[in-house]
Protein backbone atom coordinates (compact mmCIF):
# COMPACT_ATOMS: atom_id res chain seq x y z
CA UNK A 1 0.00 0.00 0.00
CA UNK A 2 1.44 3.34 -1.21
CA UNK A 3 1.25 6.05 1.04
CA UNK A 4 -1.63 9.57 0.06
CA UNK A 5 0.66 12.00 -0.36
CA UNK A 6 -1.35 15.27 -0.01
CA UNK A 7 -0.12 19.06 -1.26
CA UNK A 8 -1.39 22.08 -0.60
CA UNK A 9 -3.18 22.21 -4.09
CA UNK A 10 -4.69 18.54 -4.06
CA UNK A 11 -8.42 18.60 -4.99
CA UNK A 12 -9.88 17.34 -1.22
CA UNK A 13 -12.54 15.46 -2.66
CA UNK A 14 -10.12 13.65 -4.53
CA UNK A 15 -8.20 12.75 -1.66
CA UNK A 16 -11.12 11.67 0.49
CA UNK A 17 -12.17 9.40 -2.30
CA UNK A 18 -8.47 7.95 -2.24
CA UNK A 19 -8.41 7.72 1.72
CA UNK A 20 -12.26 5.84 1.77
CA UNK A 21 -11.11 3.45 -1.23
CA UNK A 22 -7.97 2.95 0.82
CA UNK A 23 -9.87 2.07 4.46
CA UNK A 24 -12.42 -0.11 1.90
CA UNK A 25 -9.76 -2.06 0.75
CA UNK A 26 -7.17 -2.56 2.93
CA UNK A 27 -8.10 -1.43 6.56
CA UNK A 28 -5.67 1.26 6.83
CA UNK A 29 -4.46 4.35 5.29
CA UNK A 30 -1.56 6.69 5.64
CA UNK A 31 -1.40 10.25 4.28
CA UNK A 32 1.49 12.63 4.28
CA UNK A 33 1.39 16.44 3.73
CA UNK A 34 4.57 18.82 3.81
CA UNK A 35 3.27 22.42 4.73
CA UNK A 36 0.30 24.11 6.54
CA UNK A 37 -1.56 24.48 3.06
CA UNK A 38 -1.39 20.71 2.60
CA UNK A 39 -2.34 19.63 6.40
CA UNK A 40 -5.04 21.81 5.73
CA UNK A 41 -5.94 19.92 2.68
CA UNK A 42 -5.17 17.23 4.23
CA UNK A 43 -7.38 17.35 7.19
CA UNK A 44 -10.34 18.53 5.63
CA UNK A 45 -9.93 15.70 3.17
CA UNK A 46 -9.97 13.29 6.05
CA UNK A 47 -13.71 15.11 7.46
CA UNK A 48 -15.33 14.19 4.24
CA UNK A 49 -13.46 10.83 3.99
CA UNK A 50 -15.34 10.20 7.25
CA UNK A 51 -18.68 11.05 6.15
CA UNK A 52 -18.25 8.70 3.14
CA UNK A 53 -17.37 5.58 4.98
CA UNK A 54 -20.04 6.35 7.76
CA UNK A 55 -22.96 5.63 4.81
CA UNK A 56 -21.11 2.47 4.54
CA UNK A 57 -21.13 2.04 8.28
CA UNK A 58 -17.11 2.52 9.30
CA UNK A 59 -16.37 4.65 11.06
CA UNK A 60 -12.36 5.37 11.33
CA UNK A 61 -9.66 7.31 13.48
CA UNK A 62 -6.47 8.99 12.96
CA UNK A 63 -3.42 9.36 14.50
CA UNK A 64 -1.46 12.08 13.52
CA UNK A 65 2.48 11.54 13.63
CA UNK A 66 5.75 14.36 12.39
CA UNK A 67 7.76 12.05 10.70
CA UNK A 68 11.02 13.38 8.13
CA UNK A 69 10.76 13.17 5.23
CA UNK A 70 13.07 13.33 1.83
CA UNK A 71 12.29 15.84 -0.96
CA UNK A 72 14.52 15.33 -3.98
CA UNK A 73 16.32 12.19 -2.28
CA UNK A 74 18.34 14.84 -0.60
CA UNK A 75 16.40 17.78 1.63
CA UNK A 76 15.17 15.86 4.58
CA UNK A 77 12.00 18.17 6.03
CA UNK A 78 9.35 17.68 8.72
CA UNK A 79 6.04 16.21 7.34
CA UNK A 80 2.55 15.39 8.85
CA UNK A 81 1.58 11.96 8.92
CA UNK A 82 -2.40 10.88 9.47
CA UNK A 83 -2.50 6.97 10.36
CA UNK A 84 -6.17 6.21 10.04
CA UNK A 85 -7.89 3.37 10.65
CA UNK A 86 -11.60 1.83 11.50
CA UNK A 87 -12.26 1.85 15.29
């Protein structure tokens, strides 16, 4: 399983569709964003990624995590990581 990787200019529906199909599928999902634009994204993909899987009657938490990350191979930056999961 590949992990979401979110930017700031990511369509959030998008992402929430990747994150629910993810869950579906394979019972866990991990997203990364670098940057307050893409958390943001990020996070308010996970809110409607929620409200998709509770029609199908999971319901899901996160754990958010700062974990480094590599840009290029080489620049090694801070990133957001959202572990989420059905409870």
């Amino acid at each position: 399983m590949e992990m979401i990787k979110v930017s700031a200019n990511s369509r959030t529906s998008a992402v929430a569709g990747a994150i629910a199909g993810v869950i579906r599928e394979h019972k866990h999902a991990e997203v990364q964003a670098i940057g307050a634009g893409a958390v943001n994204q990020a996070v308010k993909a996970l809110v409607l990624a929620t409200g998709y899987l509770e029609g199908d009657g999971i319901h899901i938490v996160c754990v958010p995590h700062f974990v480094d990350a590599k840009i290029d191979d080489e620049k090694i930056v801070t990133a957001i990581k959202l572990v989420i999961e059905p409870r």
